[in-house]
PDB file of N, CA and C in Angstrom:
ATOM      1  N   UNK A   1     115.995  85.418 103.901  1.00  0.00           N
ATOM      2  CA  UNK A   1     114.737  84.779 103.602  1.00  0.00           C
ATOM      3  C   UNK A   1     113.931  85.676 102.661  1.00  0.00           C
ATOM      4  N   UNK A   2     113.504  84.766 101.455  1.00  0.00           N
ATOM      5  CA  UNK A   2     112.085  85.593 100.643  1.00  0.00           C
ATOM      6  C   UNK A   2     110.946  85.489 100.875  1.00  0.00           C
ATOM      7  N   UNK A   3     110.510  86.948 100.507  1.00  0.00           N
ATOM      8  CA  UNK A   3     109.041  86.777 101.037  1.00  0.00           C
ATOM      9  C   UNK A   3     108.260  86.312  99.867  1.00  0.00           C
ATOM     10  N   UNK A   4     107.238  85.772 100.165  1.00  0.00           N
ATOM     11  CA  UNK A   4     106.305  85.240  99.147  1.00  0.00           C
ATOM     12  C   UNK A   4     105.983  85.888  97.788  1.00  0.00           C
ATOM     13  N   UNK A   5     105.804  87.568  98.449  1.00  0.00           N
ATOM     14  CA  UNK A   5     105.684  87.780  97.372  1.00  0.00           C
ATOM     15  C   UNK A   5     106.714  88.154  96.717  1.00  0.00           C
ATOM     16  N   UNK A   6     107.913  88.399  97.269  1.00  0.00           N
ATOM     17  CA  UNK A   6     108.761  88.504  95.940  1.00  0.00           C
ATOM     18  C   UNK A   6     109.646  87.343  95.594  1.00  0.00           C
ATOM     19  N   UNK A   7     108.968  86.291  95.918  1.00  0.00           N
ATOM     20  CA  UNK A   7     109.174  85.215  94.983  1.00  0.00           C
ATOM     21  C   UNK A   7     108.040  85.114  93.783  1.00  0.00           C
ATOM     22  N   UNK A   8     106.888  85.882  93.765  1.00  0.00           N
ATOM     23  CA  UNK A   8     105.611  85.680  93.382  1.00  0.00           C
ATOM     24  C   UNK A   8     106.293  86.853  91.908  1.00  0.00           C
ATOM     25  N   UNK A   9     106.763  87.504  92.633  1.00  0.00           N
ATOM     26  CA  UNK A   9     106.879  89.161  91.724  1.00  0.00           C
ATOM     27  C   UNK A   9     108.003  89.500  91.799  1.00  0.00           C
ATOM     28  N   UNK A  10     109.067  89.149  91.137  1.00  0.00           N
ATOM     29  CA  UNK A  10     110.254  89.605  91.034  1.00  0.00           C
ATOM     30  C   UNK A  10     110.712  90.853  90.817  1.00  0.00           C
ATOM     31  N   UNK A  11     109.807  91.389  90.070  1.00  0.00           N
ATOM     32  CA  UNK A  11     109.692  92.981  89.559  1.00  0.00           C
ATOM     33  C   UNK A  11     108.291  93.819  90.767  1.00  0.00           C
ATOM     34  N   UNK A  12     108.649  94.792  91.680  1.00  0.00           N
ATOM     35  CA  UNK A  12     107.606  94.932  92.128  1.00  0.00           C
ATOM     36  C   UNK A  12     107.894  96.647  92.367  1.00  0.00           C
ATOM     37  N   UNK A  13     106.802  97.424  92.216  1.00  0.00           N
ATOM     38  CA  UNK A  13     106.831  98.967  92.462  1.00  0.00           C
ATOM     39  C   UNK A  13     105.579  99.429  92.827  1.00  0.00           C
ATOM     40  N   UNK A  14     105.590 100.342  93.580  1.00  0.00           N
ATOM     41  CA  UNK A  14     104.423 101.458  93.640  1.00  0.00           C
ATOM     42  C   UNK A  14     104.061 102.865  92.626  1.00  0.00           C
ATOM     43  N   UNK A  15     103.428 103.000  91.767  1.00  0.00           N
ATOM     44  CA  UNK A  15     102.764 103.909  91.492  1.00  0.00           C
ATOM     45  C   UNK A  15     101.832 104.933  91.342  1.00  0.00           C
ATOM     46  N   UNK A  16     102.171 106.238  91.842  1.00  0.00           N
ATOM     47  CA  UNK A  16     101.409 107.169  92.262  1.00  0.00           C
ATOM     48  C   UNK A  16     100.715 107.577  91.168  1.00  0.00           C
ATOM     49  N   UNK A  17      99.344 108.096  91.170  1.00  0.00           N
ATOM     50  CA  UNK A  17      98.507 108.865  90.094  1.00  0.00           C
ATOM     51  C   UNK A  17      98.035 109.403  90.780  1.00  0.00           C
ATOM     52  N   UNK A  18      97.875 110.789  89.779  1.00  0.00           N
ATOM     53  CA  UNK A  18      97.231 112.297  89.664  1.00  0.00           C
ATOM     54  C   UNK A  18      96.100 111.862  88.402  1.00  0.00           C
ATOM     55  N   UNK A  19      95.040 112.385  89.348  1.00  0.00           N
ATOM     56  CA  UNK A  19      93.488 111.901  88.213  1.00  0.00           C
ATOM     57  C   UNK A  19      93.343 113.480  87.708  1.00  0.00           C
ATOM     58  N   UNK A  20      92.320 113.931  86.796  1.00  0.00           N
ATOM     59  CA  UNK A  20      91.952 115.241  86.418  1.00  0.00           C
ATOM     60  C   UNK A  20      90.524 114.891  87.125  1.00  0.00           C
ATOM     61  N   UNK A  21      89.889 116.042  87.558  1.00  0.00           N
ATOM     62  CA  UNK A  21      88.602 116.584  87.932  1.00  0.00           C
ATOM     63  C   UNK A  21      87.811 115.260  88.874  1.00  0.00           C
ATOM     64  N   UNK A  22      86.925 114.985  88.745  1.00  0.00           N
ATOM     65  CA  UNK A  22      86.382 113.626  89.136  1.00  0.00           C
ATOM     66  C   UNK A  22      85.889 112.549  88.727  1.00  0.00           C
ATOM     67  N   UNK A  23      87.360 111.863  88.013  1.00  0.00           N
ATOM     68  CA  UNK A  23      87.277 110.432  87.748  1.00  0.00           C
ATOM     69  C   UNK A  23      88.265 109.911  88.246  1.00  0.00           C
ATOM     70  N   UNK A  24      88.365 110.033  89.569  1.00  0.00           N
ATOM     71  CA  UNK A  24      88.998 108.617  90.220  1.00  0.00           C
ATOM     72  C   UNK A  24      87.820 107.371  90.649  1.00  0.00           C
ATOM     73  N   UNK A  25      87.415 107.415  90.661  1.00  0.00           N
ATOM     74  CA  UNK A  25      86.179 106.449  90.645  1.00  0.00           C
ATOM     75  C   UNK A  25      86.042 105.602  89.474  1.00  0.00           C
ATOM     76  N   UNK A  26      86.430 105.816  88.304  1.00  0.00           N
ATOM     77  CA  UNK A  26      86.419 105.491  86.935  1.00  0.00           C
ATOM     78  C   UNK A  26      87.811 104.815  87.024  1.00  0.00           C
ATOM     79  N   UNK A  27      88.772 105.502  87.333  1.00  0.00           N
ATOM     80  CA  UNK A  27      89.786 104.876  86.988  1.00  0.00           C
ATOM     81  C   UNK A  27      90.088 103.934  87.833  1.00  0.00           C
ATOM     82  N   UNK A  28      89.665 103.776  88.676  1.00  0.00           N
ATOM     83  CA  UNK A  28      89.788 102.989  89.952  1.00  0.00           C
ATOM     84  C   UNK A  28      89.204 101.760  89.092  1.00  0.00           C
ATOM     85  N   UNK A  29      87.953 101.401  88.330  1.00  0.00           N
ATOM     86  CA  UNK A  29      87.054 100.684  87.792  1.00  0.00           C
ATOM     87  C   UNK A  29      87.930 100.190  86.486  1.00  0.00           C
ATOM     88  N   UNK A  30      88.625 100.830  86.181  1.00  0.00           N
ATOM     89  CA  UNK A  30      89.611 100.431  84.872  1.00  0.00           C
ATOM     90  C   UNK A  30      90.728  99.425  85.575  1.00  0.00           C
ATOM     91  N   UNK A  31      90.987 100.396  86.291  1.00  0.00           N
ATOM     92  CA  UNK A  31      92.167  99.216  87.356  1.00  0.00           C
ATOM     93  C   UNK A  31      92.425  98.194  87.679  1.00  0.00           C
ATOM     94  N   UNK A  32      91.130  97.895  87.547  1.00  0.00           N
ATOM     95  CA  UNK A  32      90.168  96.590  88.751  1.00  0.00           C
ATOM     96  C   UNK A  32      90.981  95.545  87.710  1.00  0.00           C
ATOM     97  N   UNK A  33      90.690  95.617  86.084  1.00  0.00           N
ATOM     98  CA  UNK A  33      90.905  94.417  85.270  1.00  0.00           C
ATOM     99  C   UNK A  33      92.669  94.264  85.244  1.00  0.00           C
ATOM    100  N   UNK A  34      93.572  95.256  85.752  1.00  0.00           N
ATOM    101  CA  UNK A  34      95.100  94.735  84.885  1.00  0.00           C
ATOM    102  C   UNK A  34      95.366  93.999  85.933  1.00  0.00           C
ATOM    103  N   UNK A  35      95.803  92.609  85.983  1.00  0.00           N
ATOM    104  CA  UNK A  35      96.491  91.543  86.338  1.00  0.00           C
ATOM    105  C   UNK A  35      97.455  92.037  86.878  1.00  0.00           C
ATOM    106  N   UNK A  36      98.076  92.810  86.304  1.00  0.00           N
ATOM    107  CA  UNK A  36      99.754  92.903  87.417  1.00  0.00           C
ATOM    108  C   UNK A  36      99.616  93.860  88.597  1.00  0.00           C
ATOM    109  N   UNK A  37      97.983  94.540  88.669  1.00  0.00           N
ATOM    110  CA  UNK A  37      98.193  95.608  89.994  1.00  0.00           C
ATOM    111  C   UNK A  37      98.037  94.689  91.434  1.00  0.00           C
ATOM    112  N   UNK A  38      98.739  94.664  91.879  1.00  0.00           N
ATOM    113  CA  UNK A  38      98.397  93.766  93.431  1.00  0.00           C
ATOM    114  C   UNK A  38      97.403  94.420  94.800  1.00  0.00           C
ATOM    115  N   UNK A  39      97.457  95.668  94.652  1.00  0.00           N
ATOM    116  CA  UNK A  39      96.431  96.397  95.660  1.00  0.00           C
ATOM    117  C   UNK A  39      96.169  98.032  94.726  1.00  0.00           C
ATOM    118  N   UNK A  40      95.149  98.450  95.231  1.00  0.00           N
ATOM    119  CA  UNK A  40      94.951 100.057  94.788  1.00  0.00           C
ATOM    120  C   UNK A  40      94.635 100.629  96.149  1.00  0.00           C
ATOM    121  N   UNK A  41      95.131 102.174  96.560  1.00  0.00           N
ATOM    122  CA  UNK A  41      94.476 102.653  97.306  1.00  0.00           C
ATOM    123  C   UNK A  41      94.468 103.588  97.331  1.00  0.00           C
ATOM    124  N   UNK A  42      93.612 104.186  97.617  1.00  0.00           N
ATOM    125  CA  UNK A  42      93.043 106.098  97.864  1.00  0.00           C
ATOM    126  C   UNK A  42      94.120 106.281  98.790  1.00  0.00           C
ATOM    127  N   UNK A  43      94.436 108.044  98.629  1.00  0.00           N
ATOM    128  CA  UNK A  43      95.208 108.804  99.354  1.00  0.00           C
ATOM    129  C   UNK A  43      95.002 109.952  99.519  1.00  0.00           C
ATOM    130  N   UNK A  44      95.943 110.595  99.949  1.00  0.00           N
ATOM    131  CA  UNK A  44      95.313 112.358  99.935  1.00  0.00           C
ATOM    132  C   UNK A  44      96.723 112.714  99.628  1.00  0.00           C
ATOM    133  N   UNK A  45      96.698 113.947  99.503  1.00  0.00           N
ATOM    134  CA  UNK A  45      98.304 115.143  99.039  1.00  0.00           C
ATOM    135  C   UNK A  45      97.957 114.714  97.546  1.00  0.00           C
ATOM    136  N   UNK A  46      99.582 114.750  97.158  1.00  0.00           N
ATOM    137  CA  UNK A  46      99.429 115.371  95.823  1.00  0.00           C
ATOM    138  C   UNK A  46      98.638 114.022  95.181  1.00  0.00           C
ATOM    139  N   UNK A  47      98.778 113.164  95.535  1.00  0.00           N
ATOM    140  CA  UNK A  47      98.242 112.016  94.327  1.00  0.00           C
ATOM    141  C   UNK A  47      96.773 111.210  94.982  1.00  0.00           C
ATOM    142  N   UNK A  48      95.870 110.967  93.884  1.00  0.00           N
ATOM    143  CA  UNK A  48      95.080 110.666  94.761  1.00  0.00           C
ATOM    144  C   UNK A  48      94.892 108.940  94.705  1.00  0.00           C
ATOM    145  N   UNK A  49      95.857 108.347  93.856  1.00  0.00           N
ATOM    146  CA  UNK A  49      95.417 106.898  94.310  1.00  0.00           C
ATOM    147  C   UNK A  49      96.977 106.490  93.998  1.00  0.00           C
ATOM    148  N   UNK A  50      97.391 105.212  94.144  1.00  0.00           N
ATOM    149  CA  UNK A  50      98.970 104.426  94.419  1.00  0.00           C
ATOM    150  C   UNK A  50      98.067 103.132  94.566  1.00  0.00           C
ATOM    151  N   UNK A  51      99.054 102.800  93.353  1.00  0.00           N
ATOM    152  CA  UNK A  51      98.839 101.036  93.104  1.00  0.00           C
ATOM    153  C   UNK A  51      99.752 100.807  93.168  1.00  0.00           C
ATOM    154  N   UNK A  52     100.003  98.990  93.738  1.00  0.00           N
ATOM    155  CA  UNK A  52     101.460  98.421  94.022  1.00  0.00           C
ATOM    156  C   UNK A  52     101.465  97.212  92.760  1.00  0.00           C
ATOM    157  N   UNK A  53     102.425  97.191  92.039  1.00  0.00           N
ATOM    158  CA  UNK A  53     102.122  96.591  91.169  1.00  0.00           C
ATOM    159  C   UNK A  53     103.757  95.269  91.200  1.00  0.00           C
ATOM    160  N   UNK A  54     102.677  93.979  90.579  1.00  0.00           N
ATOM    161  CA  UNK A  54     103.819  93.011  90.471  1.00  0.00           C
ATOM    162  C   UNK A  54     103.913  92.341  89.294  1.00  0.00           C
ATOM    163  N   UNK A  55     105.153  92.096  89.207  1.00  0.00           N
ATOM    164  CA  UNK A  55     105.467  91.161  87.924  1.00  0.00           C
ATOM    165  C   UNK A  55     106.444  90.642  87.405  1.00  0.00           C
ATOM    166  N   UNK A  56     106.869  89.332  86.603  1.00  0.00           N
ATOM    167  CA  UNK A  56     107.830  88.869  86.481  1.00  0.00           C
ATOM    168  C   UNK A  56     109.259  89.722  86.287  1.00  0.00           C
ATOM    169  N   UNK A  57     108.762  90.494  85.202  1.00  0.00           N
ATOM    170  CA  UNK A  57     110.280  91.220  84.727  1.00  0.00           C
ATOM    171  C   UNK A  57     110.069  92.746  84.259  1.00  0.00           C
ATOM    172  N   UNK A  58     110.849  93.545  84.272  1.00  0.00           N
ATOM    173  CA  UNK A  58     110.958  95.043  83.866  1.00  0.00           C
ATOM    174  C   UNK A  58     110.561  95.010  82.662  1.00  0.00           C
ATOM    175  N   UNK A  59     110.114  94.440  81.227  1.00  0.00           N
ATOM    176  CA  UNK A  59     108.985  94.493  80.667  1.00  0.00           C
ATOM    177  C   UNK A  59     107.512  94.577  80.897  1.00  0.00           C
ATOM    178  N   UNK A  60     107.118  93.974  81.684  1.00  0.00           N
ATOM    179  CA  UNK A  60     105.456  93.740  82.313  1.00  0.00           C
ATOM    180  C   UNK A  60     105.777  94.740  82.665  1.00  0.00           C
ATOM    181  N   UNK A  61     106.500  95.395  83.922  1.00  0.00           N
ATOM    182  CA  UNK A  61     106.087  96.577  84.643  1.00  0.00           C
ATOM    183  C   UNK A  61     106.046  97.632  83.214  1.00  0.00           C
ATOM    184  N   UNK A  62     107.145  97.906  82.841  1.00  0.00           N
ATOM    185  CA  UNK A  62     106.707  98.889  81.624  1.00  0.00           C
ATOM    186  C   UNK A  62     105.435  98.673  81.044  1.00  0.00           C
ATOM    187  N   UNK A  63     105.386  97.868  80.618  1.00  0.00           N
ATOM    188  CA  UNK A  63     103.810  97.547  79.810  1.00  0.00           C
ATOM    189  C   UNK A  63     102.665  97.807  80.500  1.00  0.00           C
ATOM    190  N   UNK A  64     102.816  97.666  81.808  1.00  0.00           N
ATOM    191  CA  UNK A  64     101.458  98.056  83.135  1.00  0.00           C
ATOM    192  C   UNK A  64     101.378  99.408  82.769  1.00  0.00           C
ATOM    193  N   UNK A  65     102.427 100.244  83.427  1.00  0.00           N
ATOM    194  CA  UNK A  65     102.866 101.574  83.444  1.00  0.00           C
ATOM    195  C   UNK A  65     102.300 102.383  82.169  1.00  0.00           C
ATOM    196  N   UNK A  66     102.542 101.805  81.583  1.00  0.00           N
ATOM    197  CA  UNK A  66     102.246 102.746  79.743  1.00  0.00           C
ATOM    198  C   UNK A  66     100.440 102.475  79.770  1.00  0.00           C
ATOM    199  N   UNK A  67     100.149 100.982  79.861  1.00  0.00           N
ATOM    200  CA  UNK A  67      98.570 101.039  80.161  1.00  0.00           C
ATOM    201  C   UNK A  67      97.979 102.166  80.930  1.00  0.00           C
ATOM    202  N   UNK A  68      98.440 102.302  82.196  1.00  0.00           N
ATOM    203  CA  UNK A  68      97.653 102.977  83.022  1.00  0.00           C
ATOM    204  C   UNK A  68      97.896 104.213  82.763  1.00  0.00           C
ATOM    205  N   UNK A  69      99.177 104.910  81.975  1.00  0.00           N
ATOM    206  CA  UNK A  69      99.670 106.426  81.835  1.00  0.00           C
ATOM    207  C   UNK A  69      98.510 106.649  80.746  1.00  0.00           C
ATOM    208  N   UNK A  70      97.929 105.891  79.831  1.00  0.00           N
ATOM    209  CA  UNK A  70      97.205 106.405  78.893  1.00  0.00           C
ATOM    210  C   UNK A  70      95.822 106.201  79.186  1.00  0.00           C
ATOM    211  N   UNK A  71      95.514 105.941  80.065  1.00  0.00           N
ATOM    212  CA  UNK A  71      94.134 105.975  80.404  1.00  0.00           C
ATOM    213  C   UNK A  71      93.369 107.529  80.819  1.00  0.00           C
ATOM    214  N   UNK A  72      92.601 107.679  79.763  1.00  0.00           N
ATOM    215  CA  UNK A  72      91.781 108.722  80.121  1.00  0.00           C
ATOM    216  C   UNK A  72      91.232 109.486  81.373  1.00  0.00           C
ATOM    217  N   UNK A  73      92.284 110.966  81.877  1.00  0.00           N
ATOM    218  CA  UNK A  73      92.156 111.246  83.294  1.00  0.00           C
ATOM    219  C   UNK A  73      93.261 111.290  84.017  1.00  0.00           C
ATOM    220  N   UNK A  74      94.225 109.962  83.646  1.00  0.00           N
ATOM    221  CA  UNK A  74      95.483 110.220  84.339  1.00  0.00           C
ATOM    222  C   UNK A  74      96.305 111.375  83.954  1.00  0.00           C
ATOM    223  N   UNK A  75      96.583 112.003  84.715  1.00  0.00           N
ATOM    224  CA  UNK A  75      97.506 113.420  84.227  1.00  0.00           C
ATOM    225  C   UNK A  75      99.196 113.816  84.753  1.00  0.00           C
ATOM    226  N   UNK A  76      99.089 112.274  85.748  1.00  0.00           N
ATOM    227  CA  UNK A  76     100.580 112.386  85.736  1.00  0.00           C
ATOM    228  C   UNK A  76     100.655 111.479  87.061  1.00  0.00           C
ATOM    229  N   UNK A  77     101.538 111.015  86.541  1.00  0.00           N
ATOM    230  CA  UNK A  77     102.438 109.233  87.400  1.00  0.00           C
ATOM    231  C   UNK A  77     103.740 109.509  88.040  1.00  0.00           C
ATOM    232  N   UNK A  78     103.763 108.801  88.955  1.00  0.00           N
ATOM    233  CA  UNK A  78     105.230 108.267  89.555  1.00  0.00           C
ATOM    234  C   UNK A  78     105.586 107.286  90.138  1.00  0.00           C
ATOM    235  N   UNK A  79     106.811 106.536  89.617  1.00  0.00           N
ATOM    236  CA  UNK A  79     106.790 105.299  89.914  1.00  0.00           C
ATOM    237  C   UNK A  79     107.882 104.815  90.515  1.00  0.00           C
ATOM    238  N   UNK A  80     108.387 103.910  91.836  1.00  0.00           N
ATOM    239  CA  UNK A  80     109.470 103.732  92.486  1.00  0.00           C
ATOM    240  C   UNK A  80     109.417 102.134  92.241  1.00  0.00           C
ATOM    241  N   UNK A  81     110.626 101.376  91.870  1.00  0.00           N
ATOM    242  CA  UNK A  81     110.435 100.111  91.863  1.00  0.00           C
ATOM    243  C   UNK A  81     110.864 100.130  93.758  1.00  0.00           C
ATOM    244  N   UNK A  82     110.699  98.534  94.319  1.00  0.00           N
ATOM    245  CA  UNK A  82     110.976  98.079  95.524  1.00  0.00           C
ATOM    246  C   UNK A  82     112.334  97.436  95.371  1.00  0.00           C
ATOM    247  N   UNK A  83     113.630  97.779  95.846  1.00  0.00           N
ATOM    248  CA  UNK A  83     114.507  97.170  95.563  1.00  0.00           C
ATOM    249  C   UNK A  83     114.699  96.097  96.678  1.00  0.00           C
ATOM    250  N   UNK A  84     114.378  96.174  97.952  1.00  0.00           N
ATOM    251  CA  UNK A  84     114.475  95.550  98.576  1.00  0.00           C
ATOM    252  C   UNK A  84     113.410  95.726 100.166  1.00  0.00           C
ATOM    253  N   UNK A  85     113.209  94.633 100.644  1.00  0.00           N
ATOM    254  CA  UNK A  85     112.404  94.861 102.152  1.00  0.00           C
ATOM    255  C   UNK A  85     113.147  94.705 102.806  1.00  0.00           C
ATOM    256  N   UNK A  86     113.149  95.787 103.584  1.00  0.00           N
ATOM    257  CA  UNK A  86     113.617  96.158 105.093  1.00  0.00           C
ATOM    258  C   UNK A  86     113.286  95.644 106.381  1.00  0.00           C
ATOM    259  N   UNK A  87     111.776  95.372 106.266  1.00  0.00           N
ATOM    260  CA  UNK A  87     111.035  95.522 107.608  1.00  0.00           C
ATOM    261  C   UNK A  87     109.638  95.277 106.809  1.00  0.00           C
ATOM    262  N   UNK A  88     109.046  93.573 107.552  1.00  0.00           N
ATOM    263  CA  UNK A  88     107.830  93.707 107.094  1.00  0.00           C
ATOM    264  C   UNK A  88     107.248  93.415 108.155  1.00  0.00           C
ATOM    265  N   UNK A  89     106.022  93.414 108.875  1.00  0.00           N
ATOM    266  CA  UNK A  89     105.499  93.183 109.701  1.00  0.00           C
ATOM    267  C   UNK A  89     104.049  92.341 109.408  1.00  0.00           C
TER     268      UNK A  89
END
C-alpha cells in the first residue's frame, strides 16, 4: 500500500542545514515561499534546521536543493532521498 504522500511526491528527501551566525530565523522566512518544502524544523547538533522536501522527479529536487544551497547563510547541506517507508505511524 501507498501512502498519500508518496503518491503526492514521488521524489521525497530530507535536508539538513548548517546556518552561519544568526540567521536561521531569516532563512527559515526564505523557506516559507519554495513549494516543494513539505515541513521545516528546528534542531539541535550539528545542523540547525531539516526540511523534508517533495516532488515529482529528481529534477525539482535538484532545483530545490541548489535554491536553498545558495541562499545567503547556508554554509553547508545534507541531503538523504527516502527510498522507502518502513514504519509509519
Amino acid at each position: 500500500m501507498l501512502r498519500e504522500d508518496a503518491l503526492r511526491d514521488p521524489v521525497r528527501g530530507l535536508m539538513m542545514i548548517a546556518i552561519e551566525g544568526r540567521g536561521t530565523e531569516r532563512i527559515i522566512r526564505q523557506l516559507q515561499g519554495m513549494t516543494e518544502l513539505r515541513s521545516v524544523h528546528s534542531t539541535n547538533g550539528r545542523w540547525d534546521v531539516i526540511v523534508e522536501i517533495g516532488a515529482e522527479t529528481l529534477d525539482a529536487v535538484d532545483a530545490v536543493l541548489f535554491r536553498i544551497r545558495r541562499l545567503d547563510g547556508v554554509v553547508a547541506s545534507e541531503t538523504s532521498l527516502l527510498l522507502s517507508t518502513r514504519l509509519s505511524v
